[in-house]
Structures are given as structure tokens and as C-alpha cells.
C-alpha atoms as a PDB file:
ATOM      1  CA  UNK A   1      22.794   4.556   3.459  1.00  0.00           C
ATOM      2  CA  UNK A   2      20.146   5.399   6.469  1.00  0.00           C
ATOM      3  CA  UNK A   3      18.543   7.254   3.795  1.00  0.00           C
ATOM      4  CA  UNK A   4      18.705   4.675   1.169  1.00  0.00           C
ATOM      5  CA  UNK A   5      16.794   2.231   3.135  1.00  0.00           C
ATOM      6  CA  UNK A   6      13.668   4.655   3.465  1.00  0.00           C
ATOM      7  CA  UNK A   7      14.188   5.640   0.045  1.00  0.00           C
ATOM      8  CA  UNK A   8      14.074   1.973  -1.249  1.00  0.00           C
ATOM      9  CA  UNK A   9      10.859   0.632   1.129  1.00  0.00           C
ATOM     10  CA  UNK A  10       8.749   3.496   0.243  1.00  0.00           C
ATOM     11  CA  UNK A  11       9.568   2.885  -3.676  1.00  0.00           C
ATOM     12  CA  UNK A  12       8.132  -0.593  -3.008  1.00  0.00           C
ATOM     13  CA  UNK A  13       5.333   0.786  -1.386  1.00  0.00           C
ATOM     14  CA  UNK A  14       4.359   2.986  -4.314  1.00  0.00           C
ATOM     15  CA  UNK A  15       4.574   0.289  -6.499  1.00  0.00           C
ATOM     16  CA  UNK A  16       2.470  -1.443  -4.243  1.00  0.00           C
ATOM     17  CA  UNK A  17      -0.003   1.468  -4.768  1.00  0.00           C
ATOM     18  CA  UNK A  18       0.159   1.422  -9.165  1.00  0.00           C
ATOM     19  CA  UNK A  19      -0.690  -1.904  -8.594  1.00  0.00           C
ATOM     20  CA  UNK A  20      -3.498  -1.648  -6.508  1.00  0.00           C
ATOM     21  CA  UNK A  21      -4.488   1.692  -9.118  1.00  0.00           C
ATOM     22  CA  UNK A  22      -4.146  -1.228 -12.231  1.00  0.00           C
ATOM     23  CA  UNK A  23      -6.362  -3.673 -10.184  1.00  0.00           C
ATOM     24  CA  UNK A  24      -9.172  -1.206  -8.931  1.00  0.00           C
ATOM     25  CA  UNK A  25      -9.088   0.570 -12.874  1.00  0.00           C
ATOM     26  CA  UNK A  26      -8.649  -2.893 -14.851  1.00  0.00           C
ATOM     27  CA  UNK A  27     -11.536  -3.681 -16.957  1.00  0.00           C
ATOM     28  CA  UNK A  28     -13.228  -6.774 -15.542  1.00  0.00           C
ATOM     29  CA  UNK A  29     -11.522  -9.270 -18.091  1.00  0.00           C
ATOM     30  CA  UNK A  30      -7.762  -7.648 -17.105  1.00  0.00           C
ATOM     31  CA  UNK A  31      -8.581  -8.057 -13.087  1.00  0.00           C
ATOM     32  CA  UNK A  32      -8.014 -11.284 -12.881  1.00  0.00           C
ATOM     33  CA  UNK A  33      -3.874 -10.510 -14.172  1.00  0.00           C
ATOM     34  CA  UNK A  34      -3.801  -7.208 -12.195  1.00  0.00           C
ATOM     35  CA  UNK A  35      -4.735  -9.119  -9.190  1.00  0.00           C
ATOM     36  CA  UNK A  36      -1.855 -11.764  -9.551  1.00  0.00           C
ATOM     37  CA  UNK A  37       0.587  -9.295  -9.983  1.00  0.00           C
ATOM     38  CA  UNK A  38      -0.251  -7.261  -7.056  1.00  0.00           C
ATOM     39  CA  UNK A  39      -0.424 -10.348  -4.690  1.00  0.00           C
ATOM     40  CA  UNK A  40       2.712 -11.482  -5.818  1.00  0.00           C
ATOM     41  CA  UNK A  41       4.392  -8.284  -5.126  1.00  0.00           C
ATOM     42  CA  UNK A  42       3.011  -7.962  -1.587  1.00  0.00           C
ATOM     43  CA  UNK A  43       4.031 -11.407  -1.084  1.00  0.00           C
ATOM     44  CA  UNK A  44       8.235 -10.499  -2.131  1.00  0.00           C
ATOM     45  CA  UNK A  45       8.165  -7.373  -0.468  1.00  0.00           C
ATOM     46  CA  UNK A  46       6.407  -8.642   2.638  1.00  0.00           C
ATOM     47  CA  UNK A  47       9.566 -11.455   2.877  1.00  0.00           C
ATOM     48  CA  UNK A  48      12.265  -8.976   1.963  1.00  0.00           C
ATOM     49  CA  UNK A  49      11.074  -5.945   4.334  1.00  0.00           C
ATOM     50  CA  UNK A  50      10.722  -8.843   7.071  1.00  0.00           C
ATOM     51  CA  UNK A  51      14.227 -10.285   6.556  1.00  0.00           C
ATOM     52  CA  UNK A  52      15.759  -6.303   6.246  1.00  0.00           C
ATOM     53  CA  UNK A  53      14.491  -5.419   9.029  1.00  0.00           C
ATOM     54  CA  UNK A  54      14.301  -8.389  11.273  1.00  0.00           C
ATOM     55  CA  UNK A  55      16.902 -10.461   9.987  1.00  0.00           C
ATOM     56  CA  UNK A  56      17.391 -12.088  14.019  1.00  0.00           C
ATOM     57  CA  UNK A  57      13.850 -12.359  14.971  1.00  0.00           C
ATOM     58  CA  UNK A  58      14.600  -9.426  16.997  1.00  0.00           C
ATOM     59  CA  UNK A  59      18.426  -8.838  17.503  1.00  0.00           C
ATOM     60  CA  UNK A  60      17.305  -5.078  16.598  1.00  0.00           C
ATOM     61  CA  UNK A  61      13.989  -4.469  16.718  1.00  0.00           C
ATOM     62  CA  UNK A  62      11.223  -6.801  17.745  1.00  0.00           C
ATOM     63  CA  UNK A  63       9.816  -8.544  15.274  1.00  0.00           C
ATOM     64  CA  UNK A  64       6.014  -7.647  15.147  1.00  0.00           C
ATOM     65  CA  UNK A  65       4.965 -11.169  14.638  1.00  0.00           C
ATOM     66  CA  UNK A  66       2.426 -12.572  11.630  1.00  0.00           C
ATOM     67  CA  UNK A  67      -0.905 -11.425  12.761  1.00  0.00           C
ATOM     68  CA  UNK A  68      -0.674  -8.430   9.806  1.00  0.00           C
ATOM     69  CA  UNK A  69       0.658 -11.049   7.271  1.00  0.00           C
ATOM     70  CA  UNK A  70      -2.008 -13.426   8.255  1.00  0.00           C
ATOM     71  CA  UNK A  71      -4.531 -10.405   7.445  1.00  0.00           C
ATOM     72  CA  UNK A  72      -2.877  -9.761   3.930  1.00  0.00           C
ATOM     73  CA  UNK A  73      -2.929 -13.388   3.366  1.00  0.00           C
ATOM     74  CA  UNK A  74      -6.704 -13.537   4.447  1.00  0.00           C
ATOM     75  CA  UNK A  75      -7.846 -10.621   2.262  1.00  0.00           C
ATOM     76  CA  UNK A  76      -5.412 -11.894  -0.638  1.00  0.00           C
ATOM     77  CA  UNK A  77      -7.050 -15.117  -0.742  1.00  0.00           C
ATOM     78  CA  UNK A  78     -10.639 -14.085  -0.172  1.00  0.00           C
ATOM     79  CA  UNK A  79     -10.319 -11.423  -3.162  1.00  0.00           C
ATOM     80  CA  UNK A  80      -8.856 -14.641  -5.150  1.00  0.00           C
ATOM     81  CA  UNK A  81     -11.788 -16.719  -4.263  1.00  0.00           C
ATOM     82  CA  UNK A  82     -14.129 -14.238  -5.014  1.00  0.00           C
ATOM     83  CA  UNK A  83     -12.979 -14.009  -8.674  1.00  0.00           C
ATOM     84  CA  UNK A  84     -13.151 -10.213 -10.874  1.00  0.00           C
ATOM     85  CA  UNK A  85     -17.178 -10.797 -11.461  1.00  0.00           C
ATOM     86  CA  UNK A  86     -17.944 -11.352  -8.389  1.00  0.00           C
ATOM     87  CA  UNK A  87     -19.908  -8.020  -7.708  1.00  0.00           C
ATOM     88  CA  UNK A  88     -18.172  -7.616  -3.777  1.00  0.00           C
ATOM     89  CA  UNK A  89     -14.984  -7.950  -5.325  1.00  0.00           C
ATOM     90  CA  UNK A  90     -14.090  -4.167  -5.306  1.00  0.00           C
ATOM     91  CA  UNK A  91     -15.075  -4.745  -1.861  1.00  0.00           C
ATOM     92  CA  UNK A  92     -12.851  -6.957  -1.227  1.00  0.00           C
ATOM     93  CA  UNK A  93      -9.751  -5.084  -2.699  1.00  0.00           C
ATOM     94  CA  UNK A  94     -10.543  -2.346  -0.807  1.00  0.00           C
ATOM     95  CA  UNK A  95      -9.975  -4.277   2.195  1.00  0.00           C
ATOM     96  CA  UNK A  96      -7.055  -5.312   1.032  1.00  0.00           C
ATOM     97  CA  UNK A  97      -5.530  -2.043   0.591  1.00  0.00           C
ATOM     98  CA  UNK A  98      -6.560  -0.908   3.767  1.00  0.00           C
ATOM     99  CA  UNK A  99      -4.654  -3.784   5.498  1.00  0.00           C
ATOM    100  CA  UNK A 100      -1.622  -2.759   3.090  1.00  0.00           C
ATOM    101  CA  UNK A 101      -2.017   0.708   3.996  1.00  0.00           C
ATOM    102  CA  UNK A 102      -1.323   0.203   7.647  1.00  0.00           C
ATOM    103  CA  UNK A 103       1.557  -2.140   6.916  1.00  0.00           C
ATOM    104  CA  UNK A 104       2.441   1.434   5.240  1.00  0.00           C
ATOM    105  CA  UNK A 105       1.902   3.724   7.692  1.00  0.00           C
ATOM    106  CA  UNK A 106       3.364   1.315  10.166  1.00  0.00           C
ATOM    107  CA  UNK A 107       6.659   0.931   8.179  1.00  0.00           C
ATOM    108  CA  UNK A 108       7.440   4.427   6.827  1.00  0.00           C
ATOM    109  CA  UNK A 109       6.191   6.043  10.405  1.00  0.00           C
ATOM    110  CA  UNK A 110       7.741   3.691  12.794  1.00  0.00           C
ATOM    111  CA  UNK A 111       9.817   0.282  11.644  1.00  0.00           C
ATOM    112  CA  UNK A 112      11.934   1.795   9.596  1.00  0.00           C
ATOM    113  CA  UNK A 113      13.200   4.805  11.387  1.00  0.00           C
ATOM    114  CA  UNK A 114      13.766   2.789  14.486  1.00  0.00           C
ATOM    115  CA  UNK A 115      15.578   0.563  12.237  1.00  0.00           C
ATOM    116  CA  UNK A 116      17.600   3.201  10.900  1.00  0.00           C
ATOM    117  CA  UNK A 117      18.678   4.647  14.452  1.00  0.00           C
ATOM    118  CA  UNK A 118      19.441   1.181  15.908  1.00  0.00           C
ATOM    119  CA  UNK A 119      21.669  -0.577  12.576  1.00  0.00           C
ATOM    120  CA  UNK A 120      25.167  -0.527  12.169  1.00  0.00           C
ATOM    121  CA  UNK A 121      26.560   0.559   8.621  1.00  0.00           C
ATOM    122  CA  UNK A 122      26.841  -2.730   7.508  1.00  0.00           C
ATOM    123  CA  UNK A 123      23.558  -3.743   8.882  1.00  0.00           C
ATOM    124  CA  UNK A 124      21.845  -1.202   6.366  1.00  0.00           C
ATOM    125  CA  UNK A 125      23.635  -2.100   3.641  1.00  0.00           C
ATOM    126  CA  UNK A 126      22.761  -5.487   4.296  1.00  0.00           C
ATOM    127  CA  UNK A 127      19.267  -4.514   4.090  1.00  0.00           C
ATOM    128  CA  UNK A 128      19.462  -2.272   1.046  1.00  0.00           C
ATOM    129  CA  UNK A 129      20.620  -5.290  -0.650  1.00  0.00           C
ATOM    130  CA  UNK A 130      17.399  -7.444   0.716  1.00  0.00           C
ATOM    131  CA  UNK A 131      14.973  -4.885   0.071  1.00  0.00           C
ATOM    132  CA  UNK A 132      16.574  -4.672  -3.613  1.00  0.00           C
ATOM    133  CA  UNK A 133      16.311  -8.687  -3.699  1.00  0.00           C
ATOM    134  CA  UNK A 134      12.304  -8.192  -3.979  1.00  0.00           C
ATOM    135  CA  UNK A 135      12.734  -6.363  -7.454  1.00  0.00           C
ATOM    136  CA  UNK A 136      14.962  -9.153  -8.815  1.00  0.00           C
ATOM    137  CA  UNK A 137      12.063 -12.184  -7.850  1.00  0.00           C
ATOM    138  CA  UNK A 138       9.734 -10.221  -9.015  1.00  0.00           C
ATOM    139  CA  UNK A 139      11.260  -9.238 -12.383  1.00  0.00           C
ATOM    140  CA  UNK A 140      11.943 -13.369 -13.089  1.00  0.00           C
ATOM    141  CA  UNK A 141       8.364 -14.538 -14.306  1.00  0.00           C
ATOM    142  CA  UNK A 142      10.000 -17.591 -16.212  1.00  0.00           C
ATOM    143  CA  UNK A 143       9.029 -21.265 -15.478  1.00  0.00           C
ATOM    144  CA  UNK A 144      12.024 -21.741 -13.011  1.00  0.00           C
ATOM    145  CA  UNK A 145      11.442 -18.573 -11.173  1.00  0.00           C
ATOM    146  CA  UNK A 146      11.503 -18.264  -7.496  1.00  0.00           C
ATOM    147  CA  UNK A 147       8.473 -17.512  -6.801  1.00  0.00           C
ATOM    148  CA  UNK A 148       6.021 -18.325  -9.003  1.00  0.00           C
ATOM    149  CA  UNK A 149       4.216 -15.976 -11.125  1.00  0.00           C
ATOM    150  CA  UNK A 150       0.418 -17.885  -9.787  1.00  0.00           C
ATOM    151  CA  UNK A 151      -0.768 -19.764  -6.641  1.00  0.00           C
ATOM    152  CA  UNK A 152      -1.787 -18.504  -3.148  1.00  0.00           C
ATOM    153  CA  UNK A 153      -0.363 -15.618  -1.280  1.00  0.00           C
ATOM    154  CA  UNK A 154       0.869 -18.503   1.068  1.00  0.00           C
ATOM    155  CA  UNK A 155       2.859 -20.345  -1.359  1.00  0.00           C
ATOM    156  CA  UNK A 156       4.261 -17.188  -2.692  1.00  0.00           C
ATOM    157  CA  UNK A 157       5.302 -15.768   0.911  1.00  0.00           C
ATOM    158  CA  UNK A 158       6.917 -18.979   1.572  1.00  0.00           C
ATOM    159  CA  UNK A 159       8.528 -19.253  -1.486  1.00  0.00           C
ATOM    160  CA  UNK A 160       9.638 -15.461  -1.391  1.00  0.00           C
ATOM    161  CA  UNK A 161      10.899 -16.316   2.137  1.00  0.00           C
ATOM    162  CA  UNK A 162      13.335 -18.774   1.223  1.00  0.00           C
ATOM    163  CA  UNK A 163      14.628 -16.992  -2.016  1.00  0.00           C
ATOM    164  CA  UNK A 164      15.556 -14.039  -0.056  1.00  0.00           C
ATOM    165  CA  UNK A 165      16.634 -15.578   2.728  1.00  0.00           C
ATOM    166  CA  UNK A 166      19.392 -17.323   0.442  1.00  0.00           C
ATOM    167  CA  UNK A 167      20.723 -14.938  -1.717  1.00  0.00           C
ATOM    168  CA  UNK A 168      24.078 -13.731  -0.827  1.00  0.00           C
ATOM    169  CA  UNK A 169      24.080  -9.855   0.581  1.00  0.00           C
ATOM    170  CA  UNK A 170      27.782  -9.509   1.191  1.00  0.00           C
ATOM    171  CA  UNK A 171      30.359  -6.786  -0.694  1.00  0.00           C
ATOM    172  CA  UNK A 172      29.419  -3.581  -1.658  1.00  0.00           C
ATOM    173  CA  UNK A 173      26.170  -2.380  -2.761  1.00  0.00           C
ATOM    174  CA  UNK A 174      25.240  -2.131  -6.442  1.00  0.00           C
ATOM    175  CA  UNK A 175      23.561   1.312  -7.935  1.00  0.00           C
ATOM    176  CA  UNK A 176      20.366   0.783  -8.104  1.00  0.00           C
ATOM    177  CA  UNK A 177      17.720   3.013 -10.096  1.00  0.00           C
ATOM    178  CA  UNK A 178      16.135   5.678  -7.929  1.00  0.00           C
ATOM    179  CA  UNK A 179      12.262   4.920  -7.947  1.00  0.00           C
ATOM    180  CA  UNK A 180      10.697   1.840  -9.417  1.00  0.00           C
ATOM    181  CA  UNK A 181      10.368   0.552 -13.087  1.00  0.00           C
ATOM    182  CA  UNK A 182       6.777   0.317 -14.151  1.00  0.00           C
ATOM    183  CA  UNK A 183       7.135   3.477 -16.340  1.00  0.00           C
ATOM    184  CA  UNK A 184       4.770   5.953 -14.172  1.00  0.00           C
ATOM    185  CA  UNK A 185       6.581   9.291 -13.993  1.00  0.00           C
ATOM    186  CA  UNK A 186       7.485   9.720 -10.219  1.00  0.00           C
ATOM    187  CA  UNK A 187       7.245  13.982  -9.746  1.00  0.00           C
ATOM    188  CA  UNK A 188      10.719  13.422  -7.280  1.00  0.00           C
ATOM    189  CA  UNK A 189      13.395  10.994  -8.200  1.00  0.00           C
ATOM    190  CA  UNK A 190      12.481   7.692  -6.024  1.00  0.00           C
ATOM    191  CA  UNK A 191       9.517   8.866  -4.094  1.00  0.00           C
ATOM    192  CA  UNK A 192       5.778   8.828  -3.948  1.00  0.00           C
ATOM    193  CA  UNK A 193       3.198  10.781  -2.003  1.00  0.00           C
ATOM    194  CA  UNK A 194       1.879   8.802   0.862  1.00  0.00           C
ATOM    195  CA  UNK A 195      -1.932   8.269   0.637  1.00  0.00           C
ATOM    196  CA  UNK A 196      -4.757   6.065   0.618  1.00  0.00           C
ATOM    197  CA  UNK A 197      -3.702   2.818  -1.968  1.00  0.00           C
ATOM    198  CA  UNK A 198      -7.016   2.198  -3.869  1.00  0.00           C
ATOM    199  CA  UNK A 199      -7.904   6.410  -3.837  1.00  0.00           C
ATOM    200  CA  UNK A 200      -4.825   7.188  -5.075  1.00  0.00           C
ATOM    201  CA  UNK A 201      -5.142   9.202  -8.238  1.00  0.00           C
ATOM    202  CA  UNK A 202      -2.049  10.406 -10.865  1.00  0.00           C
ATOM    203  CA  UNK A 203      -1.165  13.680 -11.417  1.00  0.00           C
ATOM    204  CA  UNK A 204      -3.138  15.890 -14.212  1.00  0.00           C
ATOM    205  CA  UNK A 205      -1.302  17.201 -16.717  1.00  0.00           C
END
């Protein structure tokens, strides 16, 4: 299960890295929809890998605070109000995904190994089942979902927040898919090479 819980955050976080490949590739009159779908997964994981791995405010590792969300939020927003013709807009994203790569780097090289070595058993099951909770809200893109599919990174944090924070997480945990479902062919079952988000380039044949 120790394992699982890496396995599962960096999964996100190469999904988190297609996304930011769709955006930076997407012909100008597709950026607009590559942008909401990559803010609104950085705004489910950022409230499930909070509430895995901080579910006390602290009862096992300190909780690094909001500054880092408040930066995602910041760049989120500013690359919104920019809108895909503005010509500082690749700028912009590329801001963006430097903020998400440290939350990266941060969480792969230090949060969740510490989280790892401190949890009980049923404390990382727990979280499996939270960090698994992201793929669900995302998945629901109907009229009544969760979080909804448009709006600000705000709204869709705080909405995020409270749909994770109230789904159940008790009994056993269900299989799960190794690597995430957007089709891109992974090289190793569930993993991704860490690297720079926007630079990131797929394999040649």
C-alpha cells in the first residue's frame, strides 16, 4: 500500500503534465477547453493530495499551509484572464507549470515519502482511496457534478474540497487501473518520467 500511494500521486501528476502538453500544443481556438480542463484537474488533485496527506491539519505531517495554492490559484486565474489570443499567454502557462512543477518535485521528493514512513496501514489506505476520489470528480462533467466543469480555480478548489472531504473512505480498497485514462501509452504500467511539465515531449516511435 506504501507503494500504492506514490504510485497513484505521481499518475496524477503525469496527467497533470498531458494536460499542460494539450494546452501548450492546442491550436489557439482549442486553448481556451485545454485550459479548463487542466485547471480543473489541478484544482481536484490539489484538494485530494491535501486531504491524503494532511487529513488533521498536521496529526502526521505538517501541513505546508496555502501560500503554493495561492500561487496556482494566481497563475490559474491570470492565464484565464489573459484569454488564448492574448500573445503573453504561453507566458503565462509557463508560469503556471513551473509553480506545478515544484508542487511536483515537492510531493514525489519529500511529502509523500515522509508520509509513507509516518502512516499507519489504514492511514494509507485511507489515502489511496482520497487520492482515487480526484479521478471520480473529475470524470463527472454533468450539470450536477461536484465540481463544476467552468469557473475560477477558487470555486473549483473549494468545491473539490468539500466533495472529497465527504465521500466515505472506509472498507477495503477497490482495484484501481494502474496509470491514468487519457489514452497516452505510459512505457511502465502507472508511471511517468519526471520532467519539466510544459517541455515535456512523448516518446518517438
Amino acid at each position: 500500500m506504501d507503494i500504492e500511494v506514490a504510485e497513484v500521486v505521481a499518475d496524477q501528476h503525469a496527467r497533470i503534465r498531458d494536460l499542460f502538453h494539450e494546452a501548450a500544443h492546442a491550436p489557439v481556438e482549442h486553448r481556451e477547453a485545454a485550459c479548463s480542463r487542466l485547471v480543473r484537474y489541478l484544482a481536484v488533485h490539489e484538494a485530494a493530495e491535501h486531504e491524503a496527506l494532511h487529513p488533521d491539519r498536521g496529526a502526521l505531517l505538517p501541513d505546508p499551509g496555502d501560500d503554493g495554492v495561492r500561487e496556482l490559484g494566481h497563475r490559474a486565474e491570470r492565464l484565464e484572464d489573459l484569454g488564448p489570443r492574448c500573445e503573453s499567454w504561453s507566458v503565462q502557462l509557463g508560469l503556471l507549470a513551473a509553480a506545478v512543477d515544484h508542487h511536483v518535485v515537492r510531493g514525489e521528493a519529500d511529502e509523500v515519502p515522509r508520509f509513507v514512513a509516518l502512516a499507519a496501514e489504514a492511514d494509507l489506505d485511507r489515502a489511496v482511496r482520497t487520492l482515487r476520489r480526484a479521478d471520480d470528480l473529475v470524470a463527472d462533467v454533468g450539470p450536477a457534478a461536484d465540481v463544476p466543469a467552468s469557473g475560477s480555480f477558487a470555486g473549483q478548489l473549494r468545491a473539490a474540497r468539500r466533495a472529497v472531504a465527504h465521500a466515505p473512505t472506509d472498507g477495503p480498497s477497490a482495484p484501481h487501473p494502474r496509470g491514468h485514462t487519457n489514452g497516452a501509452a505510459t512505457g511502465r504500467p502507472g508511471r511517468r518520467a519526471v520532467g519539466p511539465v510544459v517541455s515535456r515531449r512523448r516518446a518517438g516511435p
